[in-house]
Protein backbone atom coordinates (compact mmCIF):
# COMPACT_ATOMS: atom_id res chain seq x y z
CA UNK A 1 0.00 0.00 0.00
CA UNK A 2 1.46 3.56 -1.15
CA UNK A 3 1.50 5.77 1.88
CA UNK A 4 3.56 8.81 0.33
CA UNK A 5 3.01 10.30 -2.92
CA UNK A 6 5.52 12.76 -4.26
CA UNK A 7 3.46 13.49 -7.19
CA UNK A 8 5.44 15.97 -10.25
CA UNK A 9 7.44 18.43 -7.86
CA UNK A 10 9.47 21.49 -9.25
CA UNK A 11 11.05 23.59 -6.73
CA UNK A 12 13.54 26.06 -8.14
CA UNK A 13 16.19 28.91 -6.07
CA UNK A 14 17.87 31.76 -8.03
CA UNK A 15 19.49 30.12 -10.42
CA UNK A 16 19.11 26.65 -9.50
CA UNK A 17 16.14 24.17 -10.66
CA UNK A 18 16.71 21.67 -7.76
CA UNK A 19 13.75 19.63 -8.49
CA UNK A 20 12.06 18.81 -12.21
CA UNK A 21 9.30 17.49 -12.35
CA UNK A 22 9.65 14.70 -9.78
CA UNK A 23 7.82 12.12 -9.37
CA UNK A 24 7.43 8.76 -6.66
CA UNK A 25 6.14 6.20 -3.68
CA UNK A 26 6.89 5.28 -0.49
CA UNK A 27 4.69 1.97 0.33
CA UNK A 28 3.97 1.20 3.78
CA UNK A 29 6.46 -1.93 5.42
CA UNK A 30 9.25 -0.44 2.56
CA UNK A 31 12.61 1.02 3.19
CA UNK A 32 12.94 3.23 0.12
CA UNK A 33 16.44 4.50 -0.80
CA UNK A 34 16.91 8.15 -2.09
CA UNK A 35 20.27 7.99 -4.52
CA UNK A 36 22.11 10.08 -6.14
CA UNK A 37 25.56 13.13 -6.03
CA UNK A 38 25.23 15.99 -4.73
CA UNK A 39 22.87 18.44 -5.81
CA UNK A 40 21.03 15.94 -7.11
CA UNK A 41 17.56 17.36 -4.86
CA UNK A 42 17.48 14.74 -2.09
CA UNK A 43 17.76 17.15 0.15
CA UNK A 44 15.34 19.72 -1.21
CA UNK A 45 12.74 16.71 -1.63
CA UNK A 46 13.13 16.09 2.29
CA UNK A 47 12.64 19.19 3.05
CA UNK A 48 9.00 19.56 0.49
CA UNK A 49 8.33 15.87 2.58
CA UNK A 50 9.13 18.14 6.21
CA UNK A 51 7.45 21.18 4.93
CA UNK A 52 10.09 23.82 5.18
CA UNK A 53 10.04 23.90 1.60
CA UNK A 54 6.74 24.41 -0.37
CA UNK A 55 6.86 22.83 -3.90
CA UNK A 56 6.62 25.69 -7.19
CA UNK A 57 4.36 23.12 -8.72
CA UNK A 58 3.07 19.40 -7.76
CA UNK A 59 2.12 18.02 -4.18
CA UNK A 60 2.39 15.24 -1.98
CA UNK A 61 -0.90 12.54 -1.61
CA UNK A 62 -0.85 10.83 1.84
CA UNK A 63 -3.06 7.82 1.87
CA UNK A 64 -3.93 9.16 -1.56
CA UNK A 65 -5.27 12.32 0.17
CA UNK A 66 -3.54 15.84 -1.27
CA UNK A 67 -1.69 17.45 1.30
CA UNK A 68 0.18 20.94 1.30
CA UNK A 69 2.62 21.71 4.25
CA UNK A 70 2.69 25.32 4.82
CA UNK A 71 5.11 24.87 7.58
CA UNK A 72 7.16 21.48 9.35
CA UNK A 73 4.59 21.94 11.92
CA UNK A 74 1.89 20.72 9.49
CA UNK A 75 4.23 18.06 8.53
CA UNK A 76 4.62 16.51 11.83
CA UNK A 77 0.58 16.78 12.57
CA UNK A 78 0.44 14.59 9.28
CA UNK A 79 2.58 12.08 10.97
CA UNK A 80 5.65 12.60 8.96
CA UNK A 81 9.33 12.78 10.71
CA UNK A 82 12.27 13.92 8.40
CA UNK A 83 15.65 13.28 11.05
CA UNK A 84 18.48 15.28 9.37
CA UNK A 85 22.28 14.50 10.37
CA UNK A 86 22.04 17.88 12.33
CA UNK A 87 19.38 16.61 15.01
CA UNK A 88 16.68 19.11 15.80
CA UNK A 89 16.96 18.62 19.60
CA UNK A 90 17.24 21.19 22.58
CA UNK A 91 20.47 20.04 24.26
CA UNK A 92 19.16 21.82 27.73
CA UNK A 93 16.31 19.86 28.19
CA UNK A 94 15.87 16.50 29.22
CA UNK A 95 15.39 13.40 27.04
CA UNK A 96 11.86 13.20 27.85
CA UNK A 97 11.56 16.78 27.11
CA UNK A 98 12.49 16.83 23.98
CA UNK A 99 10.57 13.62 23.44
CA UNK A 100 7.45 14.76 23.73
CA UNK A 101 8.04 18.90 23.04
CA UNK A 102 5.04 20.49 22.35
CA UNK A 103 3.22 18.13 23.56
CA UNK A 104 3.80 17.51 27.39
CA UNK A 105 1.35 15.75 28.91
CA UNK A 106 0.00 17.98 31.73
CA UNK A 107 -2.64 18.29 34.66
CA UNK A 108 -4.33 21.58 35.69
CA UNK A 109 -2.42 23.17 33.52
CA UNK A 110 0.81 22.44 35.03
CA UNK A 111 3.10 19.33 33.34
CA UNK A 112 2.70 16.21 34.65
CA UNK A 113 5.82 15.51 35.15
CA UNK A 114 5.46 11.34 36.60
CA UNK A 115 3.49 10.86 32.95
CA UNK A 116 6.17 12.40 31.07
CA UNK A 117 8.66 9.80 32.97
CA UNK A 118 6.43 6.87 32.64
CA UNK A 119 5.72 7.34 28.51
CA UNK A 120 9.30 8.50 27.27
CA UNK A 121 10.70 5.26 29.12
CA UNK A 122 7.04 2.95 27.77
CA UNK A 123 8.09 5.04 24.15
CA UNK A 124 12.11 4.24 24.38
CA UNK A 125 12.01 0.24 25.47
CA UNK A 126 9.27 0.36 22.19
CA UNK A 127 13.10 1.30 20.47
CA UNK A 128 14.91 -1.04 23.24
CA UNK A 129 16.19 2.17 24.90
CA UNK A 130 17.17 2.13 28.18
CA UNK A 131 18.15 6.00 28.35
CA UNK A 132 17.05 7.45 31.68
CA UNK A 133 14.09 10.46 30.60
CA UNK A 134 15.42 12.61 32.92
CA UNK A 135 19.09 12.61 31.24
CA UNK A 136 19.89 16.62 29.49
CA UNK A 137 20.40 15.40 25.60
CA UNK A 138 23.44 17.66 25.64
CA UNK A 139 24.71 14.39 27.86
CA UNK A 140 23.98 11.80 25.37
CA UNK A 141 26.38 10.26 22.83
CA UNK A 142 25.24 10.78 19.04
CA UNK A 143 23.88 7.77 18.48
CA UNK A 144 21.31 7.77 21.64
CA UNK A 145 20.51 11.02 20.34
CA UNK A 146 19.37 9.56 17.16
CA UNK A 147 16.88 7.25 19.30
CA UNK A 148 15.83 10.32 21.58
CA UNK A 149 15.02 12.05 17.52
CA UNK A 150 13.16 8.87 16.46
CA UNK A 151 10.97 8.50 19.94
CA UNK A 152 10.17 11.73 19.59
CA UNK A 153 8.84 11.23 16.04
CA UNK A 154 6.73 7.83 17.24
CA UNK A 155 5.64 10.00 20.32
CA UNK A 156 3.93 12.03 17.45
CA UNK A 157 2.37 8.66 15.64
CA UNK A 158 4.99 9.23 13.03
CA UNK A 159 3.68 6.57 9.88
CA UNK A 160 6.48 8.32 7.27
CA UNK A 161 10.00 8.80 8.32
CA UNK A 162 13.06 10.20 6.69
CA UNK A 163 16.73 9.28 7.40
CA UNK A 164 19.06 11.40 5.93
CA UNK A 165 22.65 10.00 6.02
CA UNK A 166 22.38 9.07 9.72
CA UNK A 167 24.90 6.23 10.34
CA UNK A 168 27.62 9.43 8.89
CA UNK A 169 29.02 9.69 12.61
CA UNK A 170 28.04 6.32 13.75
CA UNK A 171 30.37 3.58 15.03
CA UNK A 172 29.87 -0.03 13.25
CA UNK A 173 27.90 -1.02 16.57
CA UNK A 174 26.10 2.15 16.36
CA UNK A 175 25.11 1.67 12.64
CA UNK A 176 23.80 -2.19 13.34
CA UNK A 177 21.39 -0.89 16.18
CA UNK A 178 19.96 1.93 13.82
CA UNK A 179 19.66 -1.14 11.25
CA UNK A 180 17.45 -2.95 13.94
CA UNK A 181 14.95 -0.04 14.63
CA UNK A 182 14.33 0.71 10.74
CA UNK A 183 13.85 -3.03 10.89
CA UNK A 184 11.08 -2.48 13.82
CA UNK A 185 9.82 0.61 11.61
CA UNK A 186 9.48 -1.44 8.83
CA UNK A 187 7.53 -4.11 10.35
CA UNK A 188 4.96 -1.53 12.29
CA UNK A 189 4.12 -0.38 8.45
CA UNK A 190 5.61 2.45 8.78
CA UNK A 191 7.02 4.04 5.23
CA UNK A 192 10.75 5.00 5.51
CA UNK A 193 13.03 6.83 3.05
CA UNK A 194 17.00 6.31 3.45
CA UNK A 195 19.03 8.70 1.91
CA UNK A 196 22.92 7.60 1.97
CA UNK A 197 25.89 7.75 0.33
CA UNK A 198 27.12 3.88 1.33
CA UNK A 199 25.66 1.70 -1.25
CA UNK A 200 26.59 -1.71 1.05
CA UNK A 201 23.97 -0.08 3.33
CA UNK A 202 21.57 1.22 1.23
CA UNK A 203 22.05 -2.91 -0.02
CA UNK A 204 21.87 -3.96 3.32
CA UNK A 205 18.73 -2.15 4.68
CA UNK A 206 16.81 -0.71 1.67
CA UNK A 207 13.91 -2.44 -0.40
CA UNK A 208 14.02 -0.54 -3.37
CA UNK A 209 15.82 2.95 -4.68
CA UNK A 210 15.16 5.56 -6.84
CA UNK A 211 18.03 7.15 -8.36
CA UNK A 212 18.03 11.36 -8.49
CA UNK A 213 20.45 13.54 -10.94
CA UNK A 214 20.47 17.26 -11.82
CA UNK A 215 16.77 17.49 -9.81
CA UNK A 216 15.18 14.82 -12.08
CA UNK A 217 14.31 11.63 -11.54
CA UNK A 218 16.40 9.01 -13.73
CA UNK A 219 15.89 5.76 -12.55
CA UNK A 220 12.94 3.88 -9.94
CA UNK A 221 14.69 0.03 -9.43
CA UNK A 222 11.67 -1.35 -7.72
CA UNK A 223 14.22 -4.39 -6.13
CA UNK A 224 17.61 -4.19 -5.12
CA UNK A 225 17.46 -8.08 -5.65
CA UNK A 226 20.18 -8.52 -8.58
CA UNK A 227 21.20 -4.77 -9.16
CA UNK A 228 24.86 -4.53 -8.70
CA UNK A 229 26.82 -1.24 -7.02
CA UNK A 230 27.89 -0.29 -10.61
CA UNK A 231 24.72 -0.33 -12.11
CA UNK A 232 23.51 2.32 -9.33
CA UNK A 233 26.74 4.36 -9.85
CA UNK A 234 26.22 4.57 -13.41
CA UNK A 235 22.99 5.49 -13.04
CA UNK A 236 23.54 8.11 -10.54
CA UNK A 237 26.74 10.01 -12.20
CA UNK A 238 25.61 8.78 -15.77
CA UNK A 239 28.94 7.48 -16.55
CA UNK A 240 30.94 4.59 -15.90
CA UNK A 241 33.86 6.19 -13.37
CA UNK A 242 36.25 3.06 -12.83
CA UNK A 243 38.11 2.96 -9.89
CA UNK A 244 37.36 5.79 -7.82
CA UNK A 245 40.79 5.74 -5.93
CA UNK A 246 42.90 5.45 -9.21
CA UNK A 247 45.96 5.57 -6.96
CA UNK A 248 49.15 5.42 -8.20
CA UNK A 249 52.76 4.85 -6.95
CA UNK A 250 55.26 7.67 -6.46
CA UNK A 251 58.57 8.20 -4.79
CA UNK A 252 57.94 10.17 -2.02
CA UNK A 253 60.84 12.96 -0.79
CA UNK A 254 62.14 14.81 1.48
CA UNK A 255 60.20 14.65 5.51
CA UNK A 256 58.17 18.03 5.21
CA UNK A 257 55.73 17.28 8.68
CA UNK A 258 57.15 15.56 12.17
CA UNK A 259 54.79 15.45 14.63
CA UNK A 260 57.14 14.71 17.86
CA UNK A 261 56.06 13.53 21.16
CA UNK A 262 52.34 15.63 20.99
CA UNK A 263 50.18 15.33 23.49
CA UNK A 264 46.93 17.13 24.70
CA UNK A 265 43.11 16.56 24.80
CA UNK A 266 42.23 13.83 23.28
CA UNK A 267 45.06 11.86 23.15
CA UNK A 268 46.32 8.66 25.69
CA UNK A 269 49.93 8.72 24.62
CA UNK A 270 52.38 11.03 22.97
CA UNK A 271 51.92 10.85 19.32
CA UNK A 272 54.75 10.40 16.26
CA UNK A 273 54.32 10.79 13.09
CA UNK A 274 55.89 11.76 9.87
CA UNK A 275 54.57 12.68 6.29
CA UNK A 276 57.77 13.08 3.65
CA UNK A 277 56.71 15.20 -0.03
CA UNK A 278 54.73 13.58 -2.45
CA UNK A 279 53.09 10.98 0.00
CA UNK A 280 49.74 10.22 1.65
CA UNK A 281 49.71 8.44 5.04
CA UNK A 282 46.31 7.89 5.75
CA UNK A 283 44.94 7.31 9.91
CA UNK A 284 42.41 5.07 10.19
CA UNK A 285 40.66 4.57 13.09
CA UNK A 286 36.79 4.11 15.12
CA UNK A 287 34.59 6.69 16.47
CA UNK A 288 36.71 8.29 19.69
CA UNK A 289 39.79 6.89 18.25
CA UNK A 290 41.49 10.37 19.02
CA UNK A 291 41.70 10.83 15.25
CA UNK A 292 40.77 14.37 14.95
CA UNK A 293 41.98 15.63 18.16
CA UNK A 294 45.98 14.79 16.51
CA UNK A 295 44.99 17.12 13.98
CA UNK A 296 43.72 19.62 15.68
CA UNK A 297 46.36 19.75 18.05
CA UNK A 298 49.09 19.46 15.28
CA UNK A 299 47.27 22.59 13.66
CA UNK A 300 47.27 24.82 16.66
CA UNK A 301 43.20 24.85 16.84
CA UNK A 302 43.86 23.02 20.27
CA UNK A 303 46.67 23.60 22.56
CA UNK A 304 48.90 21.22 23.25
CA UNK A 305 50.30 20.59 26.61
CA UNK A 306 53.28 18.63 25.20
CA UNK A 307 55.80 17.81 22.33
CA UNK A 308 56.27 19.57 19.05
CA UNK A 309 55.48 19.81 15.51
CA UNK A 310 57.73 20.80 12.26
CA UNK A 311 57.31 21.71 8.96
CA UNK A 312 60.27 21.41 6.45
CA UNK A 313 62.56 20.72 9.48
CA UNK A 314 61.72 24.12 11.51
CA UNK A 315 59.69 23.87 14.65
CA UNK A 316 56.48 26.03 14.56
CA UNK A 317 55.34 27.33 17.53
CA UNK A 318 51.87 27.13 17.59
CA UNK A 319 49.77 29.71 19.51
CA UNK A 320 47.20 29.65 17.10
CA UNK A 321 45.90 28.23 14.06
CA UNK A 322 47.50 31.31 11.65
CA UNK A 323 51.21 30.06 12.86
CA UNK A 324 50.30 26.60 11.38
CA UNK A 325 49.22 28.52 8.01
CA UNK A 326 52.14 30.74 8.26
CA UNK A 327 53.99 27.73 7.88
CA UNK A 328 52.06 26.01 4.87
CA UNK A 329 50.57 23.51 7.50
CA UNK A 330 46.51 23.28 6.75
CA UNK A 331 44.03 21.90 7.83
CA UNK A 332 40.26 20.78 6.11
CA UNK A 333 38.09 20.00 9.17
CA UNK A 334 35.70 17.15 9.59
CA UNK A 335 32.52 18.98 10.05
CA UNK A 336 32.29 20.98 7.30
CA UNK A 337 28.82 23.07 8.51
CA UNK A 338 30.17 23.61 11.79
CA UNK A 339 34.05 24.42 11.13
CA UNK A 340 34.29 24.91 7.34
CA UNK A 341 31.77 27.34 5.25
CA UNK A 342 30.32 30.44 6.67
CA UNK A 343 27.29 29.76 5.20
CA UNK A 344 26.01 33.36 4.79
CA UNK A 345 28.84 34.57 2.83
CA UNK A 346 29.64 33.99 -1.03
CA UNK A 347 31.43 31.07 -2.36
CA UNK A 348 34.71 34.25 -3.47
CA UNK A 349 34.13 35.40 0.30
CA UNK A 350 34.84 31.67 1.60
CA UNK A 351 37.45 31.12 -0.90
CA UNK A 352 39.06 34.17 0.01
CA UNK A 353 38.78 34.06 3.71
CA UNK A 354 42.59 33.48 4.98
CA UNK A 355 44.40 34.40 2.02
CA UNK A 356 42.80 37.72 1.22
CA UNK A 357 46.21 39.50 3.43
CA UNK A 358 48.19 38.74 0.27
CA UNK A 359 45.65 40.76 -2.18
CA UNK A 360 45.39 43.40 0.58
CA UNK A 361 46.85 46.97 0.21
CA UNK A 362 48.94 46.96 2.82
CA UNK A 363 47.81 43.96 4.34
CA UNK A 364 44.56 46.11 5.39
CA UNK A 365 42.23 47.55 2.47
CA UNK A 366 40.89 44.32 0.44
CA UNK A 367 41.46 44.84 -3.22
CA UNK A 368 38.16 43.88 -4.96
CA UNK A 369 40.25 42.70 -7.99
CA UNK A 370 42.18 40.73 -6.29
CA UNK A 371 39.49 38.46 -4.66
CA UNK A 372 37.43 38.03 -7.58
CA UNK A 373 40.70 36.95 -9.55
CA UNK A 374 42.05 34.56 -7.08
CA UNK A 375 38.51 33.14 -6.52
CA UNK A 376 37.88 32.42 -10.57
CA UNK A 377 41.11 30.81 -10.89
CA UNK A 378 40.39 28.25 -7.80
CA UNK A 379 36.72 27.66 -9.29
CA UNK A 380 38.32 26.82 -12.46
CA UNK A 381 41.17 24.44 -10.76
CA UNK A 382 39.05 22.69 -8.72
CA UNK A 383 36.07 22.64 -10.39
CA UNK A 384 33.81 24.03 -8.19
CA UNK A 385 30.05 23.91 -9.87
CA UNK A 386 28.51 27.45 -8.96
CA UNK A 387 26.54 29.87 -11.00
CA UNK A 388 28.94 32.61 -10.07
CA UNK A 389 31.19 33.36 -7.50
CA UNK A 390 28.49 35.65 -5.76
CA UNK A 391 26.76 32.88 -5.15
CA UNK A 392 25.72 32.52 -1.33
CA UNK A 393 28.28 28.83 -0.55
CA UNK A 394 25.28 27.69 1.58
CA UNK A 395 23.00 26.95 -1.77
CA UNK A 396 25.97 24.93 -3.61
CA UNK A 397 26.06 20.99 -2.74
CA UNK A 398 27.87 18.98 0.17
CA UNK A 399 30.53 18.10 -2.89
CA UNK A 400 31.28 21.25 -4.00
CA UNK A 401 30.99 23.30 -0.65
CA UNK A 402 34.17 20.89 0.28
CA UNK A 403 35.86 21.86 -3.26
CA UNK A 404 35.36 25.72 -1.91
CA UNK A 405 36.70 24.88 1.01
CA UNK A 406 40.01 23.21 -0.61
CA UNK A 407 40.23 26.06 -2.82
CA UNK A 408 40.96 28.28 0.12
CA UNK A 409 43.20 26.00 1.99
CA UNK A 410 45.32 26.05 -1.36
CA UNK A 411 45.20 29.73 -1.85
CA UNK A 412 48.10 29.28 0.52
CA UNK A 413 51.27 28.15 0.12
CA UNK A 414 50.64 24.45 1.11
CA UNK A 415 53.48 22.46 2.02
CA UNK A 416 51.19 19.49 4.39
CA UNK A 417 47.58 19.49 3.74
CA UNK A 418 45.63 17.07 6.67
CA UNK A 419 42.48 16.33 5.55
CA UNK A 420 39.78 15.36 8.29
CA UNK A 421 36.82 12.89 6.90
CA UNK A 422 37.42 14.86 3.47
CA UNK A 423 34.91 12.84 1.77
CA UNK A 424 32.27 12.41 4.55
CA UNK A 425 28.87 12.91 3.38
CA UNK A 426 29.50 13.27 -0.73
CA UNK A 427 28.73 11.31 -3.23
CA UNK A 428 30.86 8.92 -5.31
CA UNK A 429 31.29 10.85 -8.08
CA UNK A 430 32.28 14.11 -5.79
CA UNK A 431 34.62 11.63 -4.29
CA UNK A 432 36.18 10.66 -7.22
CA UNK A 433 36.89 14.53 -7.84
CA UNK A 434 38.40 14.81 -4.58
CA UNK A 435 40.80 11.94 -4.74
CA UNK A 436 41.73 13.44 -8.11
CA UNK A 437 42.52 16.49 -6.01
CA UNK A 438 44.37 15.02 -3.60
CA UNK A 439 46.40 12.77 -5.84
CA UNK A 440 47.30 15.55 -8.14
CA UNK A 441 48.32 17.54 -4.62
CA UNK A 442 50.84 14.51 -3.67
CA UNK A 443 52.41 14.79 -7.35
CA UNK A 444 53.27 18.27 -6.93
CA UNK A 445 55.10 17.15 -3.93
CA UNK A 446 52.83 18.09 -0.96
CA UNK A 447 52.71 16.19 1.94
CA UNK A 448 49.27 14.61 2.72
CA UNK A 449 48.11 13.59 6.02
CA UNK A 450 44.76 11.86 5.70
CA UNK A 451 42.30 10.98 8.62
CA UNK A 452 39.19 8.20 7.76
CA UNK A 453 36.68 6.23 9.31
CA UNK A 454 35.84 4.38 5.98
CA UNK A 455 38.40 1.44 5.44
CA UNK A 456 37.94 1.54 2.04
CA UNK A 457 39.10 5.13 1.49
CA UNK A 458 41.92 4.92 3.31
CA UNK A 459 43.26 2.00 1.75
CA UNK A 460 42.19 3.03 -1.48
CA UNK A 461 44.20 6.11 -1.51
CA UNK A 462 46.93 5.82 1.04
CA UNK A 463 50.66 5.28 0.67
CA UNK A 464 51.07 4.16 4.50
CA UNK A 465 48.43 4.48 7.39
CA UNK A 466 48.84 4.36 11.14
CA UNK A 467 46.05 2.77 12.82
CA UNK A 468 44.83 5.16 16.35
CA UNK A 469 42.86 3.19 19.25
CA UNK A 470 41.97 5.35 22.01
CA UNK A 471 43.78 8.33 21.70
CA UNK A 472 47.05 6.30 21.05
CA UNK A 473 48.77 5.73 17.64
CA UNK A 474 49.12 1.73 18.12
CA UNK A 475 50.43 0.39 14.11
CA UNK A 476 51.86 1.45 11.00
CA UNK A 477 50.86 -0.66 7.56
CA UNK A 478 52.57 -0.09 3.91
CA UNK A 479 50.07 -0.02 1.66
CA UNK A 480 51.41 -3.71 0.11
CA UNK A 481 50.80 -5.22 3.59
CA UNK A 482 47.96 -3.36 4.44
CA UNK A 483 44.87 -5.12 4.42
CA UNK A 484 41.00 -4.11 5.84
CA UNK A 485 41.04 -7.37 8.51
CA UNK A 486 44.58 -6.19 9.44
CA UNK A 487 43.39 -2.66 10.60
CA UNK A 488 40.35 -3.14 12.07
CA UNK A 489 41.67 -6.40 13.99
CA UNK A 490 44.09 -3.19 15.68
CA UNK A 491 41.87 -0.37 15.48
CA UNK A 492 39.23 -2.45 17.90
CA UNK A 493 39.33 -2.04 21.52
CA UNK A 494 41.41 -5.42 22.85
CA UNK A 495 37.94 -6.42 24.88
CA UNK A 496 36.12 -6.30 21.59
């Protein structure tokens, strides 16, 4: 039975037809997969289905009735639940809370509080939950936030519900839990769409998938039974792309990073490393491996309490972040929302963020010139896709908001780029782009230091990788011994 409807949605922005004429169904019991690269209109068709965005033309039918949501509040009346990676929680308040928000039961006025106990804990062992109600959410780890998001939904009679990428910042354990519930949704006859960027679990969890490009919608493949991961690349970047990773070997040079005895938050033991020219040592490692942290310390963003870190032999002293640029050390965060775009300026203004002192008159009075030059010639290297430079970064896709970001980082002089989760949350033909980047980086002779949580990845593209466990740095692999057993076997905790 079709529970959703999309039935032939347009929604366009300034410049930008994000959706054409788009047109499917979610049944009830079905896990429905939304496919496709970035800027492809999942998002905007999650956000029609949540009712921040109203359609140009077309609707949605639920149980075959027409249905316009004005506002997400009409959405979540209707019983539908869209849970985005950034969770729409109040940290402040308690589980329970947020649970049932706008909704609390209450006597005389006044909130009941023993109710609100008794039917967030009845709601979260529905979810096998055992998360005290009266826990503050900013408490929680990620993924029992993700269960506090989904209660909340069911606490609303939720019969539609939307993932979108939400295993992204998941451990493996994590990830098979979420698996489980979606099972449970399933089987309630619930409707759920999955939108990911892992085909082996869009394979692993998903009935059927329809496949979105350029806002239209190419391809409906009703079973997954038989399709193969190239036929859904192919029909998602409408070209066969080979091997994504197309590494090849080079002779690395001279040591341009040594990272000597660090230690600060985050990290169990002093860390070593080294990255020469030309090469890419990858760290792999789980959720709370101490992965970032290394980075961050190594790049000034935290201090350390301990050891040192140089760049083309000289020690840098880092009091802040700008020393580590000074010295052609940089740094492409994980989060790239939080720590990477400033979503309310251009794409030039984010290009041009650190470098624009060396356009500057004087190292003060921005030269207008100057920033429109240097932030044509990065679009045009990197292949950013954007109307115009003027365009606000915030409206360009998760792909090419990272490409903007790498075109700043190399409006420096680069001698190490790290590169936190650079490929976390893009598509596979984005991802080919960026290993393109980053291989083309190592050639020139930069040093690459290149932190992943996806095994794949960083075998695919790594000359060497250290392997992190709990804040410590506990192997070292070649890529020709290096296998995916091999580094998980270390990167799990020895009670695993």
């Amino acid at each position: 039975m079709t529970l959703l409807r999309f039935e032939h949605v347009s929604k366009s922005f300034p410049g930008v037809r994000a959706l054409d004429d788009v047109s499917l169904d979610a049944r009830a019991g079905s896990v429905h997969a939304l496919l496709g690269e970035n800027g492809a209109g999942k998002s905007t068709l999650l956000k029609v289905l949540s009712g921040v965005y109203q359609p140009d033309t077309g609707g949605l039918l639920i149980d075959d009735r027409i249905t316009t949501f004005a506002r997400p509040s009409d959405a979540i009346n209707s019983g539908v639940a869209v849970i985005y990676q950034e969770l729409n929680l109040v940290p402040e308040l308690s589980v329970a809370e947020n649970i049932y928000l706008g909704h609390l039961p209450a006597r005389a006025g006044v909130v009941d509080r023993r109710s609100l106990h008794a039917r967030a804990t009845e709601l979260l062992r529905t979810l096998d939950e055992s998360i005290d109600p009266g826990t503050r959410v900013a408490k929680l780890p990620l993924a029992q936030r993700q269960m506090v998001e989904i209660a909340k939904a069911l606490s609303r009679d939720a019969r539609v519900l939307a993932f979108d990428e939400p295993t992204s910042s998941l451990s493996a354990r994590e990830t098979d839990r979420l698996f489980r519930v979606i099972a449970g949704l399933k089987s309630r006859g619930c409707a759920v769409l999955y939108v990911s960027h892992r085909l082996e679990e869009v394979f692993r969890v998903c009935d059927c998938a329809t496949v979105l490009r350029d806002g239209k919608l190419v391809q409906t493949f009703q079973s997954l039974g038989g399709v193969g991961h190239d036929a859904i690349i192919r029909s998602m970047v409408g070209r066969d792309i080979g091997d994504v990773y197309a590494y090849s070997p080079r002779s690395p040079g001279a040591e341009l990073l040594k990272i000597h005895r660090l230690e600060g938050l985050g990290l169990s033991e002093p860390a070593s490393l080294t990255v020469r020219a030309g090469e890419i040592v990858g760290v792999f490692g789980l959720v709370g491996a101490g992965r970032s942290e290394l980075l961050r310390l190594a790049f000034g963003a935290e201090r350390a309490t301990g050891g040192s870190v140089h760049v083309d032999g000289s020690a840098i002293a880092l009091r802040s972040p700008m020393d580590a640029i000074r010295a052609g050390l940089l740094l492409c965060t994980e989060d790239r929302k939080k720590d990477g775009i400033v979503p309310i300026l251009s794409v030039q203004e984010n290009i041009n963020l650190i470098a624009r002192r060396h356009g500057a008159v004087g190292g003060v009075i921005i030269r207008d010139s100057w920033e429109r030059r240097n932030a044509c010639e990065q679009i045009r290297a990197l292949g950013v896709r954007t109307p115009s430079p003027a365009q606000a970064i915030r409206n360009l896709s998760g792909g090419n908001q990272q490409k903007a970001i790498l075109a700043r980082l190399l409006s420096e002089q680069v001698r190490v780029l790290m590169l936190d989760e650079p490929t976390r949350g893009i598509d596979v033909g984005a991802k080919s782009e960026i290993y393109a980047i980053i291989r083309a980086l190592a050639e020139r002779g930069v040093g690459i230091l290149l932190v992943s949580s996806e095994l794949p990845e960083v075998l695919g593209v790594s000359d060497r990788i250290l392997v992190m466990r709990l804040g410590a740095i506990v192997g070292e692999f070649d890529r020709s011994n290096a296998t995916q057993e091999a580094l998980l076997r270390l990167a799990l905790p020895p009670s695993s």
